[in-house]
Structure formats: C-alpha cells, structure tokens
N, C-alpha and C. Protein backbone atom coordinates (compact mmCIF):
# COMPACT_ATOMS: atom_id res chain seq x y z
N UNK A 1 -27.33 2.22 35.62
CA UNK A 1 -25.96 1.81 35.33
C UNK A 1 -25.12 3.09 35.20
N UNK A 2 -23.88 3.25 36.01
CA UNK A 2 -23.11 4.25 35.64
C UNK A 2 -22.51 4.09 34.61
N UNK A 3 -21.84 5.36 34.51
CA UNK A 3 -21.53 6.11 32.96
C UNK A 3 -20.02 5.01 32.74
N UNK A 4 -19.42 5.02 33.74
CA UNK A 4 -18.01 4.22 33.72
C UNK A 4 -18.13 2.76 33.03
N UNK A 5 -19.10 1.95 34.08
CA UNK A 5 -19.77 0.95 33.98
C UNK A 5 -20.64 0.45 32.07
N UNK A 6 -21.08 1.54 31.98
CA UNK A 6 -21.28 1.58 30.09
C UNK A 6 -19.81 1.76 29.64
N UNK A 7 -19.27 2.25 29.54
CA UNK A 7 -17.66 2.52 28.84
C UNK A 7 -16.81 1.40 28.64
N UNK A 8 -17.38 0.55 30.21
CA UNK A 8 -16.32 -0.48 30.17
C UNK A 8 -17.34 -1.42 29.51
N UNK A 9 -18.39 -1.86 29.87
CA UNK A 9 -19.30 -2.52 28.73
C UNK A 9 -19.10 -2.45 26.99
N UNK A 10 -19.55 -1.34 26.90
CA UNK A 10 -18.83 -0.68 25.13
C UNK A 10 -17.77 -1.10 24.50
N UNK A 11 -16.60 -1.10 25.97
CA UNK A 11 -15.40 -1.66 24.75
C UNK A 11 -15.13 -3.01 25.25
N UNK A 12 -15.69 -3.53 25.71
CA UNK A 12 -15.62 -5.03 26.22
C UNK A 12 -16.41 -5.55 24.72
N UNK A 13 -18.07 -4.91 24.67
CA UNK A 13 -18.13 -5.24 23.31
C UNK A 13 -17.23 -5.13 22.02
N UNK A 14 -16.69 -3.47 21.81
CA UNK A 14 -15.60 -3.68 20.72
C UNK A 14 -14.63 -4.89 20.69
N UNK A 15 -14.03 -5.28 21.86
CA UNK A 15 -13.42 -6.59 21.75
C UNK A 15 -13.92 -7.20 21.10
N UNK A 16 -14.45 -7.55 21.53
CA UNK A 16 -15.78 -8.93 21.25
C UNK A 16 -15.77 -8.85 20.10
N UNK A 17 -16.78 -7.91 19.34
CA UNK A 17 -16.88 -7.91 18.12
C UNK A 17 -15.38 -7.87 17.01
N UNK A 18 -13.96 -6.64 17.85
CA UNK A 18 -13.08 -7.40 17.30
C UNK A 18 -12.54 -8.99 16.78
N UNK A 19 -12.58 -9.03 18.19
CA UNK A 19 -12.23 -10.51 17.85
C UNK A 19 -13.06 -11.37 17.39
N UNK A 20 -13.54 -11.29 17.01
CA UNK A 20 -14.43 -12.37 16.39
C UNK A 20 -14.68 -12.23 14.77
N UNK A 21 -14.18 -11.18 14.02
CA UNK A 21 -14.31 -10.71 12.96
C UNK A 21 -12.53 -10.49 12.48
N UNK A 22 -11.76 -10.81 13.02
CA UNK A 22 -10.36 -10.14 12.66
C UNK A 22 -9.55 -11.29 13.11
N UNK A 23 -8.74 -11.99 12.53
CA UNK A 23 -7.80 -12.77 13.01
C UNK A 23 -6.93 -12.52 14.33
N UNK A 24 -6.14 -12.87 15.23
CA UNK A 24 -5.01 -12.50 16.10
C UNK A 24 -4.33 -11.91 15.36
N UNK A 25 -3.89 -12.43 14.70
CA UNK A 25 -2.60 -11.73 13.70
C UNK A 25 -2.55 -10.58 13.09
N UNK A 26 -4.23 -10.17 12.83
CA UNK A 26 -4.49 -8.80 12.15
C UNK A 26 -3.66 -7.76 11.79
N UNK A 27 -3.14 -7.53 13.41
CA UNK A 27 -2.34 -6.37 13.83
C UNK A 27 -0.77 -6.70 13.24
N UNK A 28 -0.44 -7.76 13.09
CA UNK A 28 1.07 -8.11 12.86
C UNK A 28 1.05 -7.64 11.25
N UNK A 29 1.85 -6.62 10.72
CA UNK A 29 1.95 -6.91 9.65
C UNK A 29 3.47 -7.15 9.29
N UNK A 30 3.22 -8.39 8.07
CA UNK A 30 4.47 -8.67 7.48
C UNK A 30 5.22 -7.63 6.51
N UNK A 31 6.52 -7.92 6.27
CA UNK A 31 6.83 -6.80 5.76
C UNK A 31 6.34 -7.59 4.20
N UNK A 32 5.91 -6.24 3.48
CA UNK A 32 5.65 -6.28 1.90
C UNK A 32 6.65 -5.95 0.77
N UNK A 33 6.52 -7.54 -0.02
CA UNK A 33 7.35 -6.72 -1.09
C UNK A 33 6.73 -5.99 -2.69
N UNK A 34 7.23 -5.41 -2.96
CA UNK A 34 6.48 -4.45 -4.09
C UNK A 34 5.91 -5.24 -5.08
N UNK A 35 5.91 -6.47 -5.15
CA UNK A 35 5.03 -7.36 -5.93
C UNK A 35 3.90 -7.50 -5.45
N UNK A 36 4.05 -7.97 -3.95
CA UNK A 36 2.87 -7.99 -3.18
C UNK A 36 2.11 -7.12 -2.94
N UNK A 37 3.16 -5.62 -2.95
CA UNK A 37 1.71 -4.68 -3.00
C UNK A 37 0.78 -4.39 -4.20
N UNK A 38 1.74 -4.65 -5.41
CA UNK A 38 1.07 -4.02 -6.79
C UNK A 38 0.15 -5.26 -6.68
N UNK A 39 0.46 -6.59 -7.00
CA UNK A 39 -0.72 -7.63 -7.06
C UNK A 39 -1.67 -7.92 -6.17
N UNK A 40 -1.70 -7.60 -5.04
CA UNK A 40 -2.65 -8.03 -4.22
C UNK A 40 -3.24 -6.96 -3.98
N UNK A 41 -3.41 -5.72 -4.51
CA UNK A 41 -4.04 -4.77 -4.52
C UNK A 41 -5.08 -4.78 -5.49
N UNK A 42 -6.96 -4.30 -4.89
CA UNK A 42 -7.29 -4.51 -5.94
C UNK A 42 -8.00 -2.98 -6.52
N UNK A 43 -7.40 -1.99 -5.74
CA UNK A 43 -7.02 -0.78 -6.35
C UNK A 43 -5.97 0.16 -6.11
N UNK A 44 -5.11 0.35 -7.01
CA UNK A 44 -3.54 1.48 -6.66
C UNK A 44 -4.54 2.36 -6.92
N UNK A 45 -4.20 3.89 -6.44
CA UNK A 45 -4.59 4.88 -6.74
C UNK A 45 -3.51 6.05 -6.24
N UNK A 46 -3.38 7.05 -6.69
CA UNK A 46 -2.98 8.48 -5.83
C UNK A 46 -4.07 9.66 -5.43
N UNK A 47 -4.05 9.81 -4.91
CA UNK A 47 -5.23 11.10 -3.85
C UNK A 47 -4.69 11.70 -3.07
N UNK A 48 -5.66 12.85 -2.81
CA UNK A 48 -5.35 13.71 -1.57
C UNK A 48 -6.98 13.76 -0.77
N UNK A 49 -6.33 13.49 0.27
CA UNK A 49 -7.37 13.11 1.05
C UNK A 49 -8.58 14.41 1.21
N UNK A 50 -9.52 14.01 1.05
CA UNK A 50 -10.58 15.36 1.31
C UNK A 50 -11.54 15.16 2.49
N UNK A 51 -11.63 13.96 2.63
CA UNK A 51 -12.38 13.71 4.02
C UNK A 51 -11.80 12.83 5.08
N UNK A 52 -12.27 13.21 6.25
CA UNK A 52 -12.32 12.26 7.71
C UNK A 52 -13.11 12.31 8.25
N UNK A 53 -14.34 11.26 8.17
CA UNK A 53 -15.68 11.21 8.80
C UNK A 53 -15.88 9.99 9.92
N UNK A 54 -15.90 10.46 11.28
CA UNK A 54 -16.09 9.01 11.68
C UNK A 54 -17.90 9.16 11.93
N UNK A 55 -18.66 7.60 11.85
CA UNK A 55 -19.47 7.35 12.08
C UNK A 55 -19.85 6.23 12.85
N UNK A 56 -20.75 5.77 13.30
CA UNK A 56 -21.17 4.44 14.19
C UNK A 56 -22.22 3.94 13.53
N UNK A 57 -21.65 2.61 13.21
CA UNK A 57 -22.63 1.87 12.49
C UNK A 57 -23.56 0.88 13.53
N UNK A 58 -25.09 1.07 13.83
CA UNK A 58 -25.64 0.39 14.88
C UNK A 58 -25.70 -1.06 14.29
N UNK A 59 -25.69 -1.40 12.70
CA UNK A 59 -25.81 -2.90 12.57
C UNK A 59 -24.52 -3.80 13.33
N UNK A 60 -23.81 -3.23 12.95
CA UNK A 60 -22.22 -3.95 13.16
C UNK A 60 -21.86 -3.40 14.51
N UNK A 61 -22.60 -2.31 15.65
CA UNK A 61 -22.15 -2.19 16.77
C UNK A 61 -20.55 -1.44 17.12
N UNK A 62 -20.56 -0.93 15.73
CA UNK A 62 -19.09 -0.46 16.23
C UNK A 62 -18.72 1.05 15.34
N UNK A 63 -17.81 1.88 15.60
CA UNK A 63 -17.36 3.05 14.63
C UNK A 63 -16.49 2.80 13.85
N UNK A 64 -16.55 3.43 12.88
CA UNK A 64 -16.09 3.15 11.77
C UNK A 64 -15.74 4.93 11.25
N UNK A 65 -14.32 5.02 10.64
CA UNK A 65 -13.95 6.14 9.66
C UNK A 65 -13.72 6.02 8.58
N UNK A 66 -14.62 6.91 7.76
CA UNK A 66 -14.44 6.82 6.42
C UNK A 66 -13.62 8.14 5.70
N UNK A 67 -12.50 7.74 5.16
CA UNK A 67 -11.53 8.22 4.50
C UNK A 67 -12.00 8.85 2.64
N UNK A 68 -12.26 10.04 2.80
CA UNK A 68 -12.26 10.07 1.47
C UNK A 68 -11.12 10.59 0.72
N UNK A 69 -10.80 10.28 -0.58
CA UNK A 69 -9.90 11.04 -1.35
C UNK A 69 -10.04 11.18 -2.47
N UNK A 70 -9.70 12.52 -3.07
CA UNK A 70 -10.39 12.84 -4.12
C UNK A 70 -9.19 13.54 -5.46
N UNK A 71 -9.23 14.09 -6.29
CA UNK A 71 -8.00 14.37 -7.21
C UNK A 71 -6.93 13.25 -7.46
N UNK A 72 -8.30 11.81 -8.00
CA UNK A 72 -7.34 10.59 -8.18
C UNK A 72 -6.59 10.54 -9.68
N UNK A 73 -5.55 9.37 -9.63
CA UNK A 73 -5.43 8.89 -10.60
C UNK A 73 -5.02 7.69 -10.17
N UNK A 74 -6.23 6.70 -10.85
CA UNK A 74 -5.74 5.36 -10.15
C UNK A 74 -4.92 4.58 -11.39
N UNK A 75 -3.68 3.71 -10.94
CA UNK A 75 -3.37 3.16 -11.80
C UNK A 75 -3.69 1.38 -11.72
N UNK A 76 -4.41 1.33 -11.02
CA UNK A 76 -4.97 -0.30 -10.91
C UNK A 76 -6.62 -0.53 -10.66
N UNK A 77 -7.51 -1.06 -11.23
CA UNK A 77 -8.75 -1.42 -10.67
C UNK A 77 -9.74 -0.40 -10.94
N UNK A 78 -10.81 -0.28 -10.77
CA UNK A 78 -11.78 0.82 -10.64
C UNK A 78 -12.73 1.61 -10.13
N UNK A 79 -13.15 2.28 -9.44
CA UNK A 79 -13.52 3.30 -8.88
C UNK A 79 -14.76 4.27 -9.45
N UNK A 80 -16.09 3.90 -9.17
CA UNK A 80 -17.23 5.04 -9.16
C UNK A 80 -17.08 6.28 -9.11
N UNK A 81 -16.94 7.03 -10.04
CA UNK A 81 -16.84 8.46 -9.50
C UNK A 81 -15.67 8.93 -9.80
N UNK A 82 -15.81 10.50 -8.90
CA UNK A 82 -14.84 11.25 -8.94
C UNK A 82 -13.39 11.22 -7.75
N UNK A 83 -14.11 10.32 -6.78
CA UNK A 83 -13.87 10.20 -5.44
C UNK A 83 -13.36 8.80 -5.09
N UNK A 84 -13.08 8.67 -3.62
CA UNK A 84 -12.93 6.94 -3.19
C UNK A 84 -12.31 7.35 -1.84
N UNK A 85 -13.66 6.17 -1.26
CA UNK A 85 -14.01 6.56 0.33
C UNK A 85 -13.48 4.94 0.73
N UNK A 86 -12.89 4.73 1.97
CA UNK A 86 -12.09 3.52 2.29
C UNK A 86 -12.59 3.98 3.85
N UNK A 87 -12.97 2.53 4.14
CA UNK A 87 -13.74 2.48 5.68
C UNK A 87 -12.71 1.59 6.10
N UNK A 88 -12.16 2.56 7.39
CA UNK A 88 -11.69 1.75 8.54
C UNK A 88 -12.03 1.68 9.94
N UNK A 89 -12.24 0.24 10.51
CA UNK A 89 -12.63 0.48 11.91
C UNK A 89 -11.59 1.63 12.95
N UNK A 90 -12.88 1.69 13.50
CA UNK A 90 -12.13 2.78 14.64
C UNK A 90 -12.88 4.25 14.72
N UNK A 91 -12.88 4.66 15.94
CA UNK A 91 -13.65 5.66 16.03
C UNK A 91 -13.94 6.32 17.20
N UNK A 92 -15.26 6.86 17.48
CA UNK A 92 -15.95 7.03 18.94
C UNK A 92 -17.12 6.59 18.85
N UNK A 93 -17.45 5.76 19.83
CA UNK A 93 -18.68 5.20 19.83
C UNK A 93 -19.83 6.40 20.24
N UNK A 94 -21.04 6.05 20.84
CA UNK A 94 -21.62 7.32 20.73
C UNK A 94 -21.75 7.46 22.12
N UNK A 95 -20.83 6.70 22.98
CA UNK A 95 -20.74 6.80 24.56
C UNK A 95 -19.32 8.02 24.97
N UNK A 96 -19.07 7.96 23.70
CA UNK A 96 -17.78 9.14 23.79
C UNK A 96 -16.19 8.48 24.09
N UNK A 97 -16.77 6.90 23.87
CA UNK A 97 -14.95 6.24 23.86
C UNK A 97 -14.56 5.90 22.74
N UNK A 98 -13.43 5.60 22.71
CA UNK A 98 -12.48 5.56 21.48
C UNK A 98 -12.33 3.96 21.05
N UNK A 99 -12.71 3.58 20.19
CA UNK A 99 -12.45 2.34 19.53
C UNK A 99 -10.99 3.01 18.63
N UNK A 100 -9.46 2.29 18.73
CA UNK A 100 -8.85 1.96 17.75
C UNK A 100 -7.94 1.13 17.65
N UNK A 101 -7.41 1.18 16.72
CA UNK A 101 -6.48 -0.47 16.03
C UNK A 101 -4.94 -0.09 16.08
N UNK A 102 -4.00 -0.62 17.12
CA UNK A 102 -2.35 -0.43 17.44
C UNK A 102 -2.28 -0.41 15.46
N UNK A 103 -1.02 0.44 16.01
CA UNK A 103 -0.24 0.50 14.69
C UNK A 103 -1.24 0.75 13.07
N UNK A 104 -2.33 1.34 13.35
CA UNK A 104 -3.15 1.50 12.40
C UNK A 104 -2.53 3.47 12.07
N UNK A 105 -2.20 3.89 10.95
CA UNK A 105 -1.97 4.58 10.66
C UNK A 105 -3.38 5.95 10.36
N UNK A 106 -3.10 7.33 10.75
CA UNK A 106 -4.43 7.86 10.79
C UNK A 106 -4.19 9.07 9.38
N UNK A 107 -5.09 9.32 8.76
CA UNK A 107 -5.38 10.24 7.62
C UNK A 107 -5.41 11.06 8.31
N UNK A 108 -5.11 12.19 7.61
CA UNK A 108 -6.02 13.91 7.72
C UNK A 108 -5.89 14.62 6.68
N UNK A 109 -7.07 15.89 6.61
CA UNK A 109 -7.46 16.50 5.78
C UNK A 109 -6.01 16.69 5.20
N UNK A 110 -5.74 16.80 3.84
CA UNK A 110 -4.95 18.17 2.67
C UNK A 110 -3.52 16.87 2.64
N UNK A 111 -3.20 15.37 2.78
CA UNK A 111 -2.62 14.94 2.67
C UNK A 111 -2.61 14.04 1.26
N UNK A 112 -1.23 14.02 0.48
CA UNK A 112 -1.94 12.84 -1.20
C UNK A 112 -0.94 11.43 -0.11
N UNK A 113 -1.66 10.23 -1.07
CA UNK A 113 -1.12 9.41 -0.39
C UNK A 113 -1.12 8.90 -2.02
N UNK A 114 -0.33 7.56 -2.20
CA UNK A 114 -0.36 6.33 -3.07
C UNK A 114 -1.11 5.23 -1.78
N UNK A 115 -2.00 5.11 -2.59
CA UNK A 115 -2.89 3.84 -1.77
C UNK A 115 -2.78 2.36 -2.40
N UNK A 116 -2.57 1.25 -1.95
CA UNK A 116 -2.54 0.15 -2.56
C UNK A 116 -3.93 -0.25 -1.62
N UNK A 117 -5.16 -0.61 -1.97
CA UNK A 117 -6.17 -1.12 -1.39
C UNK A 117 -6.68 -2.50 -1.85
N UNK A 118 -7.10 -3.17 -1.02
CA UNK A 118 -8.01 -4.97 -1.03
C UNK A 118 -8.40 -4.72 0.42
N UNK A 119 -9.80 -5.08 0.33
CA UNK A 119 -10.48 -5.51 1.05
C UNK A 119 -11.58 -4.21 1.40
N UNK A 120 -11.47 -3.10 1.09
CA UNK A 120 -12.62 -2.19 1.39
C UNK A 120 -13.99 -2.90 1.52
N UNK A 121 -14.50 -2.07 2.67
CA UNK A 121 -15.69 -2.30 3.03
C UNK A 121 -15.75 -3.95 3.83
N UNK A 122 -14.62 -4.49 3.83
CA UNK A 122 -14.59 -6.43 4.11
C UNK A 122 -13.88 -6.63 5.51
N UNK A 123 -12.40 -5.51 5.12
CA UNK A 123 -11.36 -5.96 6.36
C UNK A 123 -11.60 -4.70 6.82
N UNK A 124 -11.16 -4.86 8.13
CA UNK A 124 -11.17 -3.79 9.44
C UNK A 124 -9.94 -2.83 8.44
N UNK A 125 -9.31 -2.81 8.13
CA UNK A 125 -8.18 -1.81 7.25
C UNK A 125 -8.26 -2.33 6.19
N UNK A 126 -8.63 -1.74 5.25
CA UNK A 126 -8.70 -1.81 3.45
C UNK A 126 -6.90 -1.26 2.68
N UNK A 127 -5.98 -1.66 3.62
CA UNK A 127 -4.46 -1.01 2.93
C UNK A 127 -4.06 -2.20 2.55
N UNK A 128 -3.08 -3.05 1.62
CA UNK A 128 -2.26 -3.79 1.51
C UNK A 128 -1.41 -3.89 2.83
N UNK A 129 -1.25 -5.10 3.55
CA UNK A 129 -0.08 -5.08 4.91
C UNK A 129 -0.54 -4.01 5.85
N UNK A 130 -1.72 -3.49 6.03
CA UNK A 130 -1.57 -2.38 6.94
C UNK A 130 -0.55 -0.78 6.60
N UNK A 131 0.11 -0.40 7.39
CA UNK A 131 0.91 0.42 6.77
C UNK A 131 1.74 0.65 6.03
N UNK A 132 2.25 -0.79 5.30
CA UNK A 132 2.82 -0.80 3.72
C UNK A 132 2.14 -0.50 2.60
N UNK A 133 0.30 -0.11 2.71
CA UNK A 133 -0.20 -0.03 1.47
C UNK A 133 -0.53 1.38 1.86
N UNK A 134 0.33 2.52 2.12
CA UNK A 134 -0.08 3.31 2.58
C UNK A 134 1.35 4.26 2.10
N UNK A 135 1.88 5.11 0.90
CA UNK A 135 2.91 5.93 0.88
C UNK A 135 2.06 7.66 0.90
N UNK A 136 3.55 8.42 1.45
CA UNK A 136 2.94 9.45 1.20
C UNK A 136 3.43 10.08 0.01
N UNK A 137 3.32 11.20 -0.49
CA UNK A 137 3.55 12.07 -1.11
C UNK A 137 3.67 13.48 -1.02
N UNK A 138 4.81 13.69 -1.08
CA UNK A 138 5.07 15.33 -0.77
C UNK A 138 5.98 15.73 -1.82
N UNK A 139 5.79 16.98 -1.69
CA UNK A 139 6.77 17.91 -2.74
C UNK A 139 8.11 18.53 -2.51
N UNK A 140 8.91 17.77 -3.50
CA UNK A 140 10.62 18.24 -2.86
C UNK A 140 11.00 19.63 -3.61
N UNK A 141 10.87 21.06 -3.19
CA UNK A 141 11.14 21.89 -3.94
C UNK A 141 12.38 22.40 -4.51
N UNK A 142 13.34 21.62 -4.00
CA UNK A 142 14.64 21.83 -4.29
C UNK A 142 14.95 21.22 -5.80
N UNK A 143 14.03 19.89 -5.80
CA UNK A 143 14.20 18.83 -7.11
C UNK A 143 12.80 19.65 -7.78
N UNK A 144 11.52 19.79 -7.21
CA UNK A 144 10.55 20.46 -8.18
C UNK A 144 10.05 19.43 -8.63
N UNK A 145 9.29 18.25 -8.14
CA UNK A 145 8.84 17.10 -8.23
C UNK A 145 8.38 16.52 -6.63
N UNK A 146 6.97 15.43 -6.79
CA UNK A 146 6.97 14.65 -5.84
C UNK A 146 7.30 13.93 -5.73
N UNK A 147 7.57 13.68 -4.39
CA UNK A 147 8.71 12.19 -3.67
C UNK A 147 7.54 11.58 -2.89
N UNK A 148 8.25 9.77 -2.71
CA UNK A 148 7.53 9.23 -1.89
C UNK A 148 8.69 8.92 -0.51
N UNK A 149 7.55 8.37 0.32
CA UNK A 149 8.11 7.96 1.70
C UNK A 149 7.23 7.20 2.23
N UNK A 150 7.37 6.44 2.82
CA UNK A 150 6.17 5.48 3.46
C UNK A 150 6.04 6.12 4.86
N UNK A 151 4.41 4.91 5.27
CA UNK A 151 4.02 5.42 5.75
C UNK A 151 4.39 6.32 7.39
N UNK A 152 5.23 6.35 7.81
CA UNK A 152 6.70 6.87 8.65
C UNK A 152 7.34 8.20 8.54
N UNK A 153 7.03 8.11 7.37
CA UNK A 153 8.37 9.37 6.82
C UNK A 153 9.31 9.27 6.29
N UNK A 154 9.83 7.72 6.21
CA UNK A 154 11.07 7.31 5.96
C UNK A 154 11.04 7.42 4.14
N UNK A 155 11.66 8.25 3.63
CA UNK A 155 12.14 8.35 2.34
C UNK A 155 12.20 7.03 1.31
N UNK A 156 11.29 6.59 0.45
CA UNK A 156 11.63 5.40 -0.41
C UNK A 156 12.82 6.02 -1.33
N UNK A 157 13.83 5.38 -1.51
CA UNK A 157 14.70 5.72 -2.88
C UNK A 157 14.75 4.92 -3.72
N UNK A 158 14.17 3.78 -3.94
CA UNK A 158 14.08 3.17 -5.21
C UNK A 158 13.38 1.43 -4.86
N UNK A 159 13.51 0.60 -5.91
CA UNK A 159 13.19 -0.89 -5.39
C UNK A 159 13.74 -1.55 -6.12
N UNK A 160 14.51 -2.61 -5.37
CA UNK A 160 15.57 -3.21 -6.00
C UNK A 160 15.00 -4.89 -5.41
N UNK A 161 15.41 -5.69 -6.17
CA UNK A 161 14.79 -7.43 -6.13
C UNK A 161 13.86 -7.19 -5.33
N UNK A 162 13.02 -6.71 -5.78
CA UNK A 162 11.37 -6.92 -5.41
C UNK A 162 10.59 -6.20 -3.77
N UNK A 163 12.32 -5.35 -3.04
CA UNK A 163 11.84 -5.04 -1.91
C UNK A 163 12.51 -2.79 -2.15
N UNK A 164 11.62 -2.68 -1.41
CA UNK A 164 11.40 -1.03 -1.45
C UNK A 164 12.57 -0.80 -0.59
N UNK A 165 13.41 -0.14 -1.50
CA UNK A 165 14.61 0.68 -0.34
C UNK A 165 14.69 1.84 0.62
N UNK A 166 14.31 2.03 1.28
CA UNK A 166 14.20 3.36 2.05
C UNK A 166 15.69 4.09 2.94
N UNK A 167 15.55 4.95 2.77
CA UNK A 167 16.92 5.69 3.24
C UNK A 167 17.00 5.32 4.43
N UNK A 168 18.42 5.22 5.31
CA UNK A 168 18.36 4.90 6.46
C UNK A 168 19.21 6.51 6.94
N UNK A 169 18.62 6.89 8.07
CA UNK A 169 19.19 7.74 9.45
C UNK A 169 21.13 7.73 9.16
N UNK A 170 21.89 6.87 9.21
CA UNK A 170 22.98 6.77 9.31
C UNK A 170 24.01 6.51 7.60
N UNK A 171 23.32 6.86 6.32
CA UNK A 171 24.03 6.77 5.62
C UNK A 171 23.53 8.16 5.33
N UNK A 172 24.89 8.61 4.02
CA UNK A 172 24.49 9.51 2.88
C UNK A 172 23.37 9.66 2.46
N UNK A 173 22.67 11.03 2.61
CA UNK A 173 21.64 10.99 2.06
C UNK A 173 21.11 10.60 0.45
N UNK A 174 20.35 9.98 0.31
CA UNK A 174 19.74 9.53 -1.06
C UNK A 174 18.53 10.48 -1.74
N UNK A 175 18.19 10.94 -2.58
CA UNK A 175 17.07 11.46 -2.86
C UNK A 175 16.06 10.42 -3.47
N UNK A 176 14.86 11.11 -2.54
CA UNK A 176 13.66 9.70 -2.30
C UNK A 176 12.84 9.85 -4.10
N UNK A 177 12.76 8.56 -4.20
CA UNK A 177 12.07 8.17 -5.53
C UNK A 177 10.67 9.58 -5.85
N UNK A 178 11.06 9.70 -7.07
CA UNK A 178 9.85 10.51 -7.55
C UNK A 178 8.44 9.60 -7.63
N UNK A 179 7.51 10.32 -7.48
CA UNK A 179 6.08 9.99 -7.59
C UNK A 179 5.83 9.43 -8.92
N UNK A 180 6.37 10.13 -9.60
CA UNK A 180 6.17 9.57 -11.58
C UNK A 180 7.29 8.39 -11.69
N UNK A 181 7.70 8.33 -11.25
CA UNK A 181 9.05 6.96 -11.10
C UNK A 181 8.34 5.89 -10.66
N UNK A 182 7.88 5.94 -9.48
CA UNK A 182 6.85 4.84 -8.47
C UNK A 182 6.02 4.38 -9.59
N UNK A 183 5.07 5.01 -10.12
CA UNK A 183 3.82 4.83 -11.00
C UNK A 183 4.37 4.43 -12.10
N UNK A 184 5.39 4.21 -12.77
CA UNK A 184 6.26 3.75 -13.89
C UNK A 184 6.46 2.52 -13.50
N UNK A 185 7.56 1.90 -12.06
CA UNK A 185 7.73 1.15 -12.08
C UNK A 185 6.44 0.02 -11.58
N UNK A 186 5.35 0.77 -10.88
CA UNK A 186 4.01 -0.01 -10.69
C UNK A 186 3.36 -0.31 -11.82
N UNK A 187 3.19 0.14 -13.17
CA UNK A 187 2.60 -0.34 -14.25
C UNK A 187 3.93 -1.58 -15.08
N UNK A 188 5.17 -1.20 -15.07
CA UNK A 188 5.92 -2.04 -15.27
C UNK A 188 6.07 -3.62 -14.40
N UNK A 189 5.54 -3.27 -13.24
CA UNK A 189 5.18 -4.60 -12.48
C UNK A 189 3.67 -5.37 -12.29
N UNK A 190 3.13 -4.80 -12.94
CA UNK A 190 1.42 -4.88 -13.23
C UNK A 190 1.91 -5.76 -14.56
N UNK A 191 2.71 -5.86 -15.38
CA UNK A 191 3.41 -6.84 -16.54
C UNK A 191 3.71 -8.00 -15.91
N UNK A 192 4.41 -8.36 -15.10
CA UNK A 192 5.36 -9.64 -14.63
C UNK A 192 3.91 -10.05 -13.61
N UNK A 193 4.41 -11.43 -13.94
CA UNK A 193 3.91 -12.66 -13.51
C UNK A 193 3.92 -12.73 -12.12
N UNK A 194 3.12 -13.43 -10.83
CA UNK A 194 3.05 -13.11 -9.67
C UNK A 194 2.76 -14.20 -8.94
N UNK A 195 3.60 -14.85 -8.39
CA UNK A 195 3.11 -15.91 -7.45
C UNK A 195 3.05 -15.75 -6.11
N UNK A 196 1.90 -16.05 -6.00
CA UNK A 196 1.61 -15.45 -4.10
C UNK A 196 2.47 -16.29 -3.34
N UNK A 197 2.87 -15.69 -2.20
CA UNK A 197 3.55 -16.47 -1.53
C UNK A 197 2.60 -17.08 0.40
C-alpha cells in the first residue's frame, strides 16, 4: 500500500472516529454568557501554560494534545497537584498527518490563560463553548496590572447583564478588565442562582 494511500486511509479513519464520538454541531459554538461560563464549568482556573505534548493514543486510534499548566490558582472545582493537564483531540498521527478541529484554538509554551473547563478527558475540547472558555492574560505596563482578552485578542472591558463586553475596532478605546476584577466578579457569580438554558 502506498504511503498516500495510508494518509488518506488515516484520516478517513479520523473522520470516522470523529464523527461518531462528537456531535455535528461540535464545531458550532454558541456565544456564552458569563453565567454560563462560571456555572457550567467544572473547573475555573488561571495558569501559564508549561506544556504542549502531542501523543497518539492506539486505544482510541487517534492524537491527542495534552496541555499542561502550571502556576495555578483555581477559583472553581479541584485539581491534583501542582499542575492541570487538559487533553484535546488533534495532533499527528504516527503516519505524519495532521488530525485537527476548525476553529479549535492552539496553546503554546510561556502563555497564562483563565480557563473555564467541563468535560476533560470526555469531550474532544475540555473549554466551556470552545473558544469562550478560553481568556488570555497579559500584562498592561502602562496600568501595571493584568488584563484580559479573549480568546482573539479582542480586549474584555467589563460584563454587563450577564454578557462579556469586549472593545470594538471602531470606538474609543476602553481599558480591558483587570485579571483581579474578572476573578472578583467570577466568585461574585459563583453566589447567584443559575438556570441552564
């Protein structure tokens, strides 16, 4: 069998095994509102990422990357250790092709994120909404504090009736919500009552 001929076999299987483990819809994510991320999360945390390992798992037939991050402080749920490793499909198989997931957002080394996680180790992406359970964190040196921004870049500046405001391109600039602000108003919403929708 040629080498091509395996490649296209390989990811004919990744299909396969996609689909059959992941809804259609997987990929669609709805937009989230900040209730939905704090409650349906069944760990918030902040980290900076220390690992990107991909591996191939022969039970499950497919690659898989495991995300570690380490210098936590989680403010929801709990966590073994010093650490917390979040497996998402996607990878290189060991034929040298690429298994990955549209619109799946990618880690790398020396980055902190705010993670809202459900489903580790269960769903093909362990984030709340896909790339809504996913902010970053960087340092504004002008203010001398960290800011968030989702997962984009796009600047959060605050959350108002239950949805995350982010700066837009065409207004006045806003200065994006502090990191200690976020984690204030996430334990203040870890209080109120939550009906799934």
């Amino acid at each position: 069998m040629c080498l091509a001929t395996r490649r296209i076999g390989v990811l004919l299987l990744g299909l396969l095994l996609f689909s059959r483990t992941v809804p259609a819809h997987a990929t669609t994510a709805l937009e989230q509102t900040f209730p939905d991320l704090v409650h349906r999360a069944e760990v918030i945390a902040v980290g900076t990422v220390t690992g990107v390992q991909e591996r191939w798992d022969a039970a499950r037939q497919a690659p898989f990357t495991d995300v570690t991050f380490s210098h936590l402080t989680v403010v929801k749920g709990g966590i073994d250790g010093a650490t917390m490793t979040l497996e998402f499909l996607g990878g290189h198989t060991p034929e040298g092709a690429i298994l990955s997931v549209s619109d799946v957002p990618q880690f790398i080394v020396g980055e902190k994120a705010v993670v809202f996680c459900a489903g580790n180790q269960r769903d093909f992406y362990p984030l709340v909404g896909l790339w809504h359970g996913r902010m970053r964190v960087t340092f504004d040196v002008q203010r001398g504090v960290e800011t968030i921004s989702d997962s984009f870049r796009t600047p959060i500046v605050g959350v108002q009736n239950g949805q995350l405001v982010k700066a837009l391109a065409d207004e006045q600039p806003h200065e994006a919500l502090a990191l200690s602000t976020l984690l204030d108003l996430i334990q203040q919403e870890l209080g109120n009552p939550y009906e799934q929708r």
